[in-house]
N, C-alpha and C. Protein backbone atom coordinates (compact mmCIF):
# COMPACT_ATOMS: atom_id res chain seq x y z
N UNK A 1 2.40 -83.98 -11.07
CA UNK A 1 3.44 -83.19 -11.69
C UNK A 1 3.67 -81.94 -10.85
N UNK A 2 4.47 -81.93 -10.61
CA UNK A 2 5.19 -80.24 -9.97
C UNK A 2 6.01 -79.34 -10.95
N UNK A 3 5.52 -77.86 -10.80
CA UNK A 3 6.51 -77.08 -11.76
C UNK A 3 7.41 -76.76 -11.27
N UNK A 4 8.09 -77.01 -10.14
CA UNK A 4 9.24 -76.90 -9.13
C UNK A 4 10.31 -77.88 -9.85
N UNK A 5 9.66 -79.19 -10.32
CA UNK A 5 10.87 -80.13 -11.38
C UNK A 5 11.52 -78.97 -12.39
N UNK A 6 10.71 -78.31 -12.99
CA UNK A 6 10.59 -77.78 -14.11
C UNK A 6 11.26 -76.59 -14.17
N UNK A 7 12.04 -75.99 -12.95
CA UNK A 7 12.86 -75.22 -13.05
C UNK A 7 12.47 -73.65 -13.46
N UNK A 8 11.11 -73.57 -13.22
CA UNK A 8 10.97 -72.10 -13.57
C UNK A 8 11.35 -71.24 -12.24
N UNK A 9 11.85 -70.35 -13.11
CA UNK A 9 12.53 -69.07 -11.73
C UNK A 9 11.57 -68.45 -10.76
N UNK A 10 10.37 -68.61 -11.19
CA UNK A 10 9.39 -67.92 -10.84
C UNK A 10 8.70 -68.65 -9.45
N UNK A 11 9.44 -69.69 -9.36
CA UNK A 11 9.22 -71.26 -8.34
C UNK A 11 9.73 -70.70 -6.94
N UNK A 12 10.95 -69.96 -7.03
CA UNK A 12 11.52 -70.32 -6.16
C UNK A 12 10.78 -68.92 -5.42
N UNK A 13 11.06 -67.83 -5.84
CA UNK A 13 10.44 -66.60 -5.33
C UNK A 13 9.13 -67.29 -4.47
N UNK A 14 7.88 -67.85 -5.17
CA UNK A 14 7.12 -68.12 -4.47
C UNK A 14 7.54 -68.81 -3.54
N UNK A 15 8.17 -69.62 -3.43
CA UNK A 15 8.41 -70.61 -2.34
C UNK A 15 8.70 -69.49 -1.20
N UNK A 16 9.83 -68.78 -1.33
CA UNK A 16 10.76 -68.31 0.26
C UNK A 16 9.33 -67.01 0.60
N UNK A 17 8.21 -66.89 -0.59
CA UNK A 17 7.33 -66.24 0.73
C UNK A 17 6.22 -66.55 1.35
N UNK A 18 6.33 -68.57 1.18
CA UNK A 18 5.11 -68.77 2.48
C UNK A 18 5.94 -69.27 3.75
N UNK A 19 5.03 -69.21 4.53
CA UNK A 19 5.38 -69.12 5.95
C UNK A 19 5.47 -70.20 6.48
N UNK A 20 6.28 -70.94 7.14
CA UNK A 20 5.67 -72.17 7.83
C UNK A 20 5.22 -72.09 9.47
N UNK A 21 4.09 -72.35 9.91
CA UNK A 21 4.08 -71.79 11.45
C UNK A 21 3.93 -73.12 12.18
N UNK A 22 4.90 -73.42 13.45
CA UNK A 22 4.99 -74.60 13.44
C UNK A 22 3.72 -74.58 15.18
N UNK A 23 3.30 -75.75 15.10
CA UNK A 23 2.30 -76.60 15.78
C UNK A 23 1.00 -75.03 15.57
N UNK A 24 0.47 -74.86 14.75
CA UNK A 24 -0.69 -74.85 14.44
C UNK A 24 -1.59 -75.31 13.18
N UNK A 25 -2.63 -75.70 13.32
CA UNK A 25 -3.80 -75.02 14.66
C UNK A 25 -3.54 -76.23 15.25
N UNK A 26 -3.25 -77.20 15.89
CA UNK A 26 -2.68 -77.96 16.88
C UNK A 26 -1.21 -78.24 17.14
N UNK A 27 -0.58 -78.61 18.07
CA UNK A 27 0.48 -79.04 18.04
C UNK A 27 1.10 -80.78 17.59
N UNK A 28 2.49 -80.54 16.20
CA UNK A 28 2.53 -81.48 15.77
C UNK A 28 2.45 -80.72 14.30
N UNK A 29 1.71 -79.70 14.17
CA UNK A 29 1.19 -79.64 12.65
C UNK A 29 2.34 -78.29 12.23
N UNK A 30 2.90 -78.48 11.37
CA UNK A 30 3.44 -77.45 10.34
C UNK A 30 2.40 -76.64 9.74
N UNK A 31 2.06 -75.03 9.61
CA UNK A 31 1.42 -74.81 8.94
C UNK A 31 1.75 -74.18 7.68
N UNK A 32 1.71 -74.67 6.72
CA UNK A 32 1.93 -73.76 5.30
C UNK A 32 1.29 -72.07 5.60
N UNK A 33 1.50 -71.34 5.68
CA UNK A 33 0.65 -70.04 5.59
C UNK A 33 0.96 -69.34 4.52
N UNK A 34 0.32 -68.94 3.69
CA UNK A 34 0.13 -68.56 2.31
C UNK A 34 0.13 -66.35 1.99
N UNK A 35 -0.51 -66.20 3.43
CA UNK A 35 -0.84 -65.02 3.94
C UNK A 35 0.30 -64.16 3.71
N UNK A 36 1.65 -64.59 3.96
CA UNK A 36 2.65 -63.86 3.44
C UNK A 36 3.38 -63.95 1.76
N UNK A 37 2.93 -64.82 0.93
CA UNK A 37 2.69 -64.86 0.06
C UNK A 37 1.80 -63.92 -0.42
N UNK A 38 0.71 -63.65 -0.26
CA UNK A 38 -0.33 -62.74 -0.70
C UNK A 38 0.09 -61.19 -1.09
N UNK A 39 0.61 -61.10 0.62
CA UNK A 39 1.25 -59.69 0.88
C UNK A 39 2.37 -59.29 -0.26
N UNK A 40 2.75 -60.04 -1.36
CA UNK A 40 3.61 -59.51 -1.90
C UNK A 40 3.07 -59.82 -3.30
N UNK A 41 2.43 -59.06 -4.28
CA UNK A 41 2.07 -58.55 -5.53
C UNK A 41 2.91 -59.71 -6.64
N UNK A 42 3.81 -59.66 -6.52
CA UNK A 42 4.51 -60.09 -7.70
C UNK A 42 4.23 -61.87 -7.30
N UNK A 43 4.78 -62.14 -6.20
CA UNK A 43 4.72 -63.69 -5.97
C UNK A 43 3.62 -63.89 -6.09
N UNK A 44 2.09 -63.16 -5.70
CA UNK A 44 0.51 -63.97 -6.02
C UNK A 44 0.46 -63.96 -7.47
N UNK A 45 0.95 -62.74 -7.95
CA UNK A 45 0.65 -62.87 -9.65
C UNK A 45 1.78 -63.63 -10.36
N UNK A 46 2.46 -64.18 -10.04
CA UNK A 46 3.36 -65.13 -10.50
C UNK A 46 2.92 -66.68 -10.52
N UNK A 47 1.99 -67.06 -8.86
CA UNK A 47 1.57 -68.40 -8.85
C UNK A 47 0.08 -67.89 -9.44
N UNK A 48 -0.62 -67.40 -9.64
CA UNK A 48 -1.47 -67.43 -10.64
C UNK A 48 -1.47 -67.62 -12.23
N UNK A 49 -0.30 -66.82 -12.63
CA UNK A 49 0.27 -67.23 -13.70
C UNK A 49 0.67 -68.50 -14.40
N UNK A 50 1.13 -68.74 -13.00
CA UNK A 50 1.65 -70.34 -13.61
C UNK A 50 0.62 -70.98 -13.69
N UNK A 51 -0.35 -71.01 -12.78
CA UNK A 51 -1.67 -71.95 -13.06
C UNK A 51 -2.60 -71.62 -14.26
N UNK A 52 -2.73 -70.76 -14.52
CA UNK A 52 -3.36 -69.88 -15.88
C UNK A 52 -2.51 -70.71 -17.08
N UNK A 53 -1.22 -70.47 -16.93
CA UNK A 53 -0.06 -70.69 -18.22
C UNK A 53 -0.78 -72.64 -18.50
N UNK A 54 -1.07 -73.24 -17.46
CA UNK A 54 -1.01 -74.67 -17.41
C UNK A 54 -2.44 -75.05 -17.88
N UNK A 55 -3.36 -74.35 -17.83
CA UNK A 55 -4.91 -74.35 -17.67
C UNK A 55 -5.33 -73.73 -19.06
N UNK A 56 -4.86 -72.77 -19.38
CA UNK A 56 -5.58 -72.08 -20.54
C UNK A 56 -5.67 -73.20 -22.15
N UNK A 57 -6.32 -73.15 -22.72
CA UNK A 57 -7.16 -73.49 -23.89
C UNK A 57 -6.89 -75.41 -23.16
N UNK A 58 -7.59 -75.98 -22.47
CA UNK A 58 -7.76 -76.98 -21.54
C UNK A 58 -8.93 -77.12 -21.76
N UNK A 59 -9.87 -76.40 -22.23
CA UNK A 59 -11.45 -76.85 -22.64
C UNK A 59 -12.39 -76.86 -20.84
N UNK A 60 -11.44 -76.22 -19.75
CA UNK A 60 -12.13 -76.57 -18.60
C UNK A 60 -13.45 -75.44 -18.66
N UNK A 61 -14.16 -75.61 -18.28
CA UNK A 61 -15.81 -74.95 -17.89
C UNK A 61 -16.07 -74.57 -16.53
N UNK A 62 -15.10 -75.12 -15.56
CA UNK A 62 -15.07 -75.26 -13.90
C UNK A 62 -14.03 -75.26 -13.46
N UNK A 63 -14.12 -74.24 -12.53
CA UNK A 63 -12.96 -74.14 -11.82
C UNK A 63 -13.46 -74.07 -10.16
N UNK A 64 -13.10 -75.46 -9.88
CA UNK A 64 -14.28 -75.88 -8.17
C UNK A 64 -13.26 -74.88 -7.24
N UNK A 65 -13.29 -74.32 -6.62
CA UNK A 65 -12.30 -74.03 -5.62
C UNK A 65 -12.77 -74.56 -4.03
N UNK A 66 -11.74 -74.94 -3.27
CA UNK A 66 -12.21 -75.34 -1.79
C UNK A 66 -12.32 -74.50 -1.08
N UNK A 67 -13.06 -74.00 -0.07
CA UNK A 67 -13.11 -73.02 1.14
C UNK A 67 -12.14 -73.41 2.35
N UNK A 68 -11.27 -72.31 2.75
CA UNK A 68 -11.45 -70.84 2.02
C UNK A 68 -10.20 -70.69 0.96
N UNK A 69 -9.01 -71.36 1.15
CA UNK A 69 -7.63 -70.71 0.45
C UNK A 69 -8.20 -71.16 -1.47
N UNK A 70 -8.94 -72.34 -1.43
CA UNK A 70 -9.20 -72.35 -2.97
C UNK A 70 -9.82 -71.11 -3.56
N UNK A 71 -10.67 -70.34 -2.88
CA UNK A 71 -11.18 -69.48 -3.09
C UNK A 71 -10.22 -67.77 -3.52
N UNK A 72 -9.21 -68.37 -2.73
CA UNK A 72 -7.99 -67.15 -3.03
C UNK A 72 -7.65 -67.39 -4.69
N UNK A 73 -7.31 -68.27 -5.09
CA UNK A 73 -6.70 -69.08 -6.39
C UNK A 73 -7.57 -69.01 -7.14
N UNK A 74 -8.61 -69.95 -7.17
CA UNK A 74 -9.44 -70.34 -8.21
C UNK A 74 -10.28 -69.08 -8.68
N UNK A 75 -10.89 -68.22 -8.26
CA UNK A 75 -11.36 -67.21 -9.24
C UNK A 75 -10.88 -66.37 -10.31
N UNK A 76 -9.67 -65.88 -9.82
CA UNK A 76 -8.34 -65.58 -10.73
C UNK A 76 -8.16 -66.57 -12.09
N UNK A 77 -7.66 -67.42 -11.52
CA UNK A 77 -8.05 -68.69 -12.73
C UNK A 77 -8.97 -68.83 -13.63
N UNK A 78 -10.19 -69.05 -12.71
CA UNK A 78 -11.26 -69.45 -13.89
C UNK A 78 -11.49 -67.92 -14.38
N UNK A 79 -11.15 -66.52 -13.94
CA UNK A 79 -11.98 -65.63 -14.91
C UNK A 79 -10.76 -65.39 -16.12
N UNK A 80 -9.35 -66.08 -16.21
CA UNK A 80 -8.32 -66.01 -16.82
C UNK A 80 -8.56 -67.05 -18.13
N UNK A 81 -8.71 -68.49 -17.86
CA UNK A 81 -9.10 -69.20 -18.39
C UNK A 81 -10.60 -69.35 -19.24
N UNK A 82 -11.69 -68.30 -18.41
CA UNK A 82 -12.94 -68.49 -20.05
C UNK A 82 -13.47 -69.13 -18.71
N UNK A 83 -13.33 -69.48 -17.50
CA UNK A 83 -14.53 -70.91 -16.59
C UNK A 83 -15.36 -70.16 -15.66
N UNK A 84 -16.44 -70.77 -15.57
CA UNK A 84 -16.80 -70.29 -14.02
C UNK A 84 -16.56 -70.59 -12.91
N UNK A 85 -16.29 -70.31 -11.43
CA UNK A 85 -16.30 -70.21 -10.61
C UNK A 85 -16.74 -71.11 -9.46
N UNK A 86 -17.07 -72.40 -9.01
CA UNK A 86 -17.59 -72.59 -8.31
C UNK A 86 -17.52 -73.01 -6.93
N UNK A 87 -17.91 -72.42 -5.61
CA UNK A 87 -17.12 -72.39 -4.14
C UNK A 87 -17.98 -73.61 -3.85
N UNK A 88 -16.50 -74.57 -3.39
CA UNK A 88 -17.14 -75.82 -2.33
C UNK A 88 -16.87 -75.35 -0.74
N UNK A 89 -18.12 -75.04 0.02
CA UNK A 89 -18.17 -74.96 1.38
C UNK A 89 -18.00 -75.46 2.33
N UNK A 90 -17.83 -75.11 3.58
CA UNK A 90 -17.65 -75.54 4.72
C UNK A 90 -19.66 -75.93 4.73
N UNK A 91 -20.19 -76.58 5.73
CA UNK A 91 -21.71 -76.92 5.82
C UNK A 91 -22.04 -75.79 6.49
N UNK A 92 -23.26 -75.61 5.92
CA UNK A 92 -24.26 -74.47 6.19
C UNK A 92 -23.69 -72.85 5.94
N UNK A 93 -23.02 -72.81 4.80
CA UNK A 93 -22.56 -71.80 4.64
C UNK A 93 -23.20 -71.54 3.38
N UNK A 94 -24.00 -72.03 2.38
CA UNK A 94 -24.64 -71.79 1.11
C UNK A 94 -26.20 -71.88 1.43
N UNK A 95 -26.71 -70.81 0.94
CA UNK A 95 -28.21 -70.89 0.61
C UNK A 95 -28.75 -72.18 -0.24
N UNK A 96 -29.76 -72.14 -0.06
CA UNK A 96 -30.52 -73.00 -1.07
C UNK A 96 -30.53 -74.68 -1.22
N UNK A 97 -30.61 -75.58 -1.96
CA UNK A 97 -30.16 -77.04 -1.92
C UNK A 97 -28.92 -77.31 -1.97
N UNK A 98 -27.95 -78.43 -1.48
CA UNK A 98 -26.53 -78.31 -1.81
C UNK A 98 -26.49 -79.99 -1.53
N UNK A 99 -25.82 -80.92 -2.20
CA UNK A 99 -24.98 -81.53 -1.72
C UNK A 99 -23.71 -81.90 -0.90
N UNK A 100 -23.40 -82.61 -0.11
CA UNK A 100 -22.26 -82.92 0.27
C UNK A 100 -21.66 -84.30 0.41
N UNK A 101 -20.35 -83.72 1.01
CA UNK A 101 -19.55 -84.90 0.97
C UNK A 101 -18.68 -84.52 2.60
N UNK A 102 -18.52 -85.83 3.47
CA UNK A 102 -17.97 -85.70 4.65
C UNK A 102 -16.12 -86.13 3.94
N UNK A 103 -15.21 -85.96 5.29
CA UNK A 103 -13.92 -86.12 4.86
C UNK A 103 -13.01 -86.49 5.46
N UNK A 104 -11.92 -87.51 6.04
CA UNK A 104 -11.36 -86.89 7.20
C UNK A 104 -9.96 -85.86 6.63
N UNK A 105 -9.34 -84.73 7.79
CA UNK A 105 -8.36 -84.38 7.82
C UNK A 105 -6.91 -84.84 8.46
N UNK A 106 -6.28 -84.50 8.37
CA UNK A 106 -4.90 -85.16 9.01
C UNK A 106 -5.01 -84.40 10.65
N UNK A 107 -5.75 -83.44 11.25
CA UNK A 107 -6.25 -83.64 12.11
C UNK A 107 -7.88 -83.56 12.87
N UNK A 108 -8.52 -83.95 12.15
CA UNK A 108 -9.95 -84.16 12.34
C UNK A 108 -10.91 -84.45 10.88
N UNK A 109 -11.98 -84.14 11.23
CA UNK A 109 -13.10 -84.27 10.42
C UNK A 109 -14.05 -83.44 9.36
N UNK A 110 -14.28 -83.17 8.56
CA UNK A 110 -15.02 -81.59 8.11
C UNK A 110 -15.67 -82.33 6.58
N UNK A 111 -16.49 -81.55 6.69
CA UNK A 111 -17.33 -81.81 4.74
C UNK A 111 -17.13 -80.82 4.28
N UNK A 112 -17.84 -80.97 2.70
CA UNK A 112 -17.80 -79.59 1.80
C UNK A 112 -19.27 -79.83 1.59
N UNK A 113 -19.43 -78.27 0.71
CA UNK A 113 -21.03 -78.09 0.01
C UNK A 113 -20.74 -77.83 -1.37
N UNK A 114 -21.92 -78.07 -2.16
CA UNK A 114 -21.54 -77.42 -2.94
C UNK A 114 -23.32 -77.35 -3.72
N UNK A 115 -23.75 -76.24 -4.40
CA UNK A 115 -24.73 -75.46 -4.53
C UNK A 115 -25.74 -77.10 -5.70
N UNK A 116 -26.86 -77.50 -5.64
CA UNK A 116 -27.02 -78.28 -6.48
C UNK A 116 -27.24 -77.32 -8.07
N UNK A 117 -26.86 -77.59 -9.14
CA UNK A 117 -27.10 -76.98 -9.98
C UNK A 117 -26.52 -76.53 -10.73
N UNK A 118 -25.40 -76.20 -9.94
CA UNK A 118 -23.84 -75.34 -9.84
C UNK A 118 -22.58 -76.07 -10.97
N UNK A 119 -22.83 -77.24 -11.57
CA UNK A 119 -22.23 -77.74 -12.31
C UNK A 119 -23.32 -78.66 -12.59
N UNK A 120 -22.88 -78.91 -14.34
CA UNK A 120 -23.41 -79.97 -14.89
C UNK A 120 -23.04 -80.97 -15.39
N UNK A 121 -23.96 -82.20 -15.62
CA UNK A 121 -23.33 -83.47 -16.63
C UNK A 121 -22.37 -83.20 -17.78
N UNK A 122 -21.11 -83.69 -17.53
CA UNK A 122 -20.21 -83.64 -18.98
C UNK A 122 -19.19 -82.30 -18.79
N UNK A 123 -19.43 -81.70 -17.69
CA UNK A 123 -18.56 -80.56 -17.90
C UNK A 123 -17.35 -80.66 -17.33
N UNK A 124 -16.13 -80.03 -17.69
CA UNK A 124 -14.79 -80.64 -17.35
C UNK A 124 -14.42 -79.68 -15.94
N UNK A 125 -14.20 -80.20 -15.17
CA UNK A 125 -13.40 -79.40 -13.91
C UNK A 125 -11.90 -79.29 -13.23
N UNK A 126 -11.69 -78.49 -13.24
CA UNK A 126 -10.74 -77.79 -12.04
C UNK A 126 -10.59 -77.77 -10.63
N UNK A 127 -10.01 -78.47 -9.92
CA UNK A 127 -9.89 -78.22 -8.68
C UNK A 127 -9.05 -77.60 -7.81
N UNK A 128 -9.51 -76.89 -7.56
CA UNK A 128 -7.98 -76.03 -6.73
C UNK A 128 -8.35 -75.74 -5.23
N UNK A 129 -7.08 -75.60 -4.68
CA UNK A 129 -7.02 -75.34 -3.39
C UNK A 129 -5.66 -75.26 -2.92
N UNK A 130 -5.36 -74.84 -1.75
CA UNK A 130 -3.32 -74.50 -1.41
C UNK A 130 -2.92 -75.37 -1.31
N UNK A 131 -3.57 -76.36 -0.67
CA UNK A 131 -2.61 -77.49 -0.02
C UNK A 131 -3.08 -78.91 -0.11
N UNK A 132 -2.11 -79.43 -0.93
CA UNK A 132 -2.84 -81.38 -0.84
C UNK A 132 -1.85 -81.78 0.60
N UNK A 133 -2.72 -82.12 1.79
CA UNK A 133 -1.38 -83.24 2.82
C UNK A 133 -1.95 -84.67 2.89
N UNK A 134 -2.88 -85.16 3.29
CA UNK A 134 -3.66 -86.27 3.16
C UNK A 134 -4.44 -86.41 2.04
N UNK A 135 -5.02 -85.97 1.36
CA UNK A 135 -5.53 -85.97 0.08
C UNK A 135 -7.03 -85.84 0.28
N UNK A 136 -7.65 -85.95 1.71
CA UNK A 136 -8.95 -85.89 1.73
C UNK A 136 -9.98 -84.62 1.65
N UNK A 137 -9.38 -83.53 1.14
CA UNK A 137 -10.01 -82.75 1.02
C UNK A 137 -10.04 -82.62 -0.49
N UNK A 138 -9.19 -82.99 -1.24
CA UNK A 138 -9.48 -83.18 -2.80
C UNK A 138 -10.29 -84.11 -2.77
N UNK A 139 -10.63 -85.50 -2.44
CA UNK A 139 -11.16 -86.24 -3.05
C UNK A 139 -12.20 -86.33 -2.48
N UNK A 140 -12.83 -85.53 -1.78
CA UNK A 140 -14.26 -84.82 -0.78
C UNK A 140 -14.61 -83.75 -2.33
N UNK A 141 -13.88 -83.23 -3.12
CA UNK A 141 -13.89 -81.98 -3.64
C UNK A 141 -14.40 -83.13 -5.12
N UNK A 142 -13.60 -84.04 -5.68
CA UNK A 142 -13.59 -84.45 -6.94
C UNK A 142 -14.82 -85.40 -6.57
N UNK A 143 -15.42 -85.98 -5.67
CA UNK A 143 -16.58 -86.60 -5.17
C UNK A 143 -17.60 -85.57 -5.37
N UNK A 144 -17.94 -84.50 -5.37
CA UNK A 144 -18.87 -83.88 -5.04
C UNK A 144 -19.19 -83.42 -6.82
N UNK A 145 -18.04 -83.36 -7.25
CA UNK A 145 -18.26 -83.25 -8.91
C UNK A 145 -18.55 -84.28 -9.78
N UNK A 146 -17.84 -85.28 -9.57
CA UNK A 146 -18.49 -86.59 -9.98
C UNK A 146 -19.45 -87.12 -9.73
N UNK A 147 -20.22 -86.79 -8.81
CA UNK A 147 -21.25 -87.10 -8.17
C UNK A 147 -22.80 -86.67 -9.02
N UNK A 148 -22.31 -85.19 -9.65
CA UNK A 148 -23.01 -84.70 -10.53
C UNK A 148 -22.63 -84.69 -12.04
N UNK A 149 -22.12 -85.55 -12.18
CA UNK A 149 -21.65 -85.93 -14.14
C UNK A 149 -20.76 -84.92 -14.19
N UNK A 150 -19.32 -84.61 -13.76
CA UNK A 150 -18.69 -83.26 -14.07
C UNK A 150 -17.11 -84.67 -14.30
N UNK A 151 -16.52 -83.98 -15.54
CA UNK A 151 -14.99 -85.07 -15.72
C UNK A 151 -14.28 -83.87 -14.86
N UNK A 152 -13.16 -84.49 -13.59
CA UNK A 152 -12.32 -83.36 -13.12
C UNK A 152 -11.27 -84.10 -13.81
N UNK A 153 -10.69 -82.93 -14.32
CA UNK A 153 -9.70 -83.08 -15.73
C UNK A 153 -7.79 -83.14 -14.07
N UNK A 154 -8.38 -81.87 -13.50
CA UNK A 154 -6.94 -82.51 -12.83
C UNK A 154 -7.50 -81.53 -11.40
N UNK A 155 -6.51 -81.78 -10.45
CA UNK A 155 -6.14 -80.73 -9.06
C UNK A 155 -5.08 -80.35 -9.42
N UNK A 156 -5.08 -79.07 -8.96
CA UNK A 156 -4.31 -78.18 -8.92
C UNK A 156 -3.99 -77.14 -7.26
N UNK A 157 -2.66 -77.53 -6.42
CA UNK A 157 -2.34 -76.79 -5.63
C UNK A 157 -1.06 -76.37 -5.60
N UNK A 158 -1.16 -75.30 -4.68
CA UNK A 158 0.36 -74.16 -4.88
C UNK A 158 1.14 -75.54 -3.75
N UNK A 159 0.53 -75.79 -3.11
CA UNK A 159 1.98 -76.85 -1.95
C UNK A 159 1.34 -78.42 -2.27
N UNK A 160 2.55 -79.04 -1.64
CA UNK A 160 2.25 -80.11 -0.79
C UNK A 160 3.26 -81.02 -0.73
N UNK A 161 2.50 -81.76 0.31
CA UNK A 161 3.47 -82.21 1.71
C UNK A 161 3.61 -83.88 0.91
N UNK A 162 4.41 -84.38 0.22
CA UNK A 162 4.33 -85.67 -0.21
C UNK A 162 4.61 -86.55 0.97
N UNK A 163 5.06 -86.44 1.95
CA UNK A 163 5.40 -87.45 2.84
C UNK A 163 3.90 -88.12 3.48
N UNK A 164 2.99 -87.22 3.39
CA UNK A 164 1.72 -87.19 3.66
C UNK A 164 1.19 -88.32 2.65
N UNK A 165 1.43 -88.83 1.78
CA UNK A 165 0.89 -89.40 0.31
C UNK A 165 -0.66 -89.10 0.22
N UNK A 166 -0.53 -87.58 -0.04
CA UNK A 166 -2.35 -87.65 -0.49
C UNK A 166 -2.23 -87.28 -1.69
N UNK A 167 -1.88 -87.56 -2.48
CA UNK A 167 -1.48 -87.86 -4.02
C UNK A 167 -2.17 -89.09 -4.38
N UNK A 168 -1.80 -90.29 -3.63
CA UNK A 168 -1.86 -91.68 -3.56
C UNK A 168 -3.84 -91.77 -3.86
N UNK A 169 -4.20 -91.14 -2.85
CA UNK A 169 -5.57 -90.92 -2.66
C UNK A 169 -6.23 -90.50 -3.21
N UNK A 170 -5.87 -89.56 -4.65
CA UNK A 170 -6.70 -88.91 -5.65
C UNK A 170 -7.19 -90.34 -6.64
N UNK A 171 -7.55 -91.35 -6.79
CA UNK A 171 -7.87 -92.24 -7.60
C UNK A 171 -7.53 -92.13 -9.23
N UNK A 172 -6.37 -91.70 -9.15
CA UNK A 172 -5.50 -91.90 -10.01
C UNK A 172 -5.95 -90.45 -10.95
N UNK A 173 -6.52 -89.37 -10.42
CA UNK A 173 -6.35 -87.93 -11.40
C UNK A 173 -5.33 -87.57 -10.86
N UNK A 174 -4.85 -86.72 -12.10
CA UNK A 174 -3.38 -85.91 -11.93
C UNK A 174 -3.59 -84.85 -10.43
N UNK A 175 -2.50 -84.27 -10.66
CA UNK A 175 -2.09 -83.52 -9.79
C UNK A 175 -1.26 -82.51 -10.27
N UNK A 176 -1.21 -80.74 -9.93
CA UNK A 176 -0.04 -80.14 -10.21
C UNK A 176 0.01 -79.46 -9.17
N UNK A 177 1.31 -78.87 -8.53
CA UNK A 177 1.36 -78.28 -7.39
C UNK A 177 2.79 -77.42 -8.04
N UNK A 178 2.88 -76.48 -7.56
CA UNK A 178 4.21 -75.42 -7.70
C UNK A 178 5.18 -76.02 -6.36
N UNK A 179 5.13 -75.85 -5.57
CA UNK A 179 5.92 -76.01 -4.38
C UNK A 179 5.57 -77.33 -3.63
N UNK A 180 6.66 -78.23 -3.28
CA UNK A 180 6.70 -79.23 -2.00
C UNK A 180 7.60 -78.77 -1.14
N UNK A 181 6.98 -79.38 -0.19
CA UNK A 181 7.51 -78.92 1.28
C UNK A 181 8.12 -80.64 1.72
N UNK A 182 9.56 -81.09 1.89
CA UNK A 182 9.72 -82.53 2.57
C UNK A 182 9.48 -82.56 4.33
């Protein structure tokens, strides 16, 4: 589901302030950049809003965010919503025991971490992060929760690239995103 169908005014503002930077970090790749989005007060607290407005009394307990842009989003969220917090890493970036999960990207390879402990059996999750394009970094993300008895109730990102079909690739959990890019 996209709230971009949905006609809120608040859609479009966000949209005209991310950036697209074209062939990075390789050439070939469009980059969504979010960074100018940030820079402007009203558009971050607007796409927070909307994700809050969609999330609240949802019964979620978790709000996973991906490293690093989930990490922009998801704390906002979960301290809006009543959830905690929890950062899935790049490897070797968390102390202590962690699980993972490897992934590919639409141009290379990368895993996540995530803390063992850090979620439990039965608890409902959140996934967030900026951008679905291939889908393998959500389903690296909803693997690492399922993995430990956690229901991920849905993903949640501000873009994405449908031509990419990493939608297709979430094993049939929802999806909400504010903005597509064709």
């Amino acid at each position: 589901m996209s709230a971009c169908r949905e006609e809120d005014p608040r859609i479009h503002g966000i949209k005209t302030k991310i950036r697209v930077v074209p062939n990075f970090p390789k050439p070939g790749i469009m980059f969504q950049d979010i960074t100018t989005l940030l820079l402007d007060p009203k558009a971050f607290k607007d796409t927070i809003d909307l994700f809050v407005e969609r999330y609240k009394g949802k019964n979620i307990s978790v709000v996973a965010g991906v490293e690093a842009r989930g990490f922009i989003f998801g704390p906002p969220i979960a301290l809006a919503i009543g959830a905690k917090f929890v950062p899935l890493r790049k490897p070797r970036k968390l102390p202590g025991q962690v699980i993972s999960e490897e992934y590919i990207l639409e141009y290379g390879r990368d895993c996540l971490e995530m803390h063992v402990g850090a979620v439990e059996r039965g608890e409902r999750a959140l996934v967030v992060d900026d951008l679905i394009a291939t889908g393998g970094t959500l389903c690296a993300a909803m693997n690492l929760l399922e993995c430990v008895g956690a229901e991920v109730v849905e993903c949640a990102c501000l873009i994405e690239l449908p031509e990419l079909k990493g939608r297709g690739r979430l094993k049939g959990k929802p999806l909400y995103v504010l903005v597509e890019y064709q």
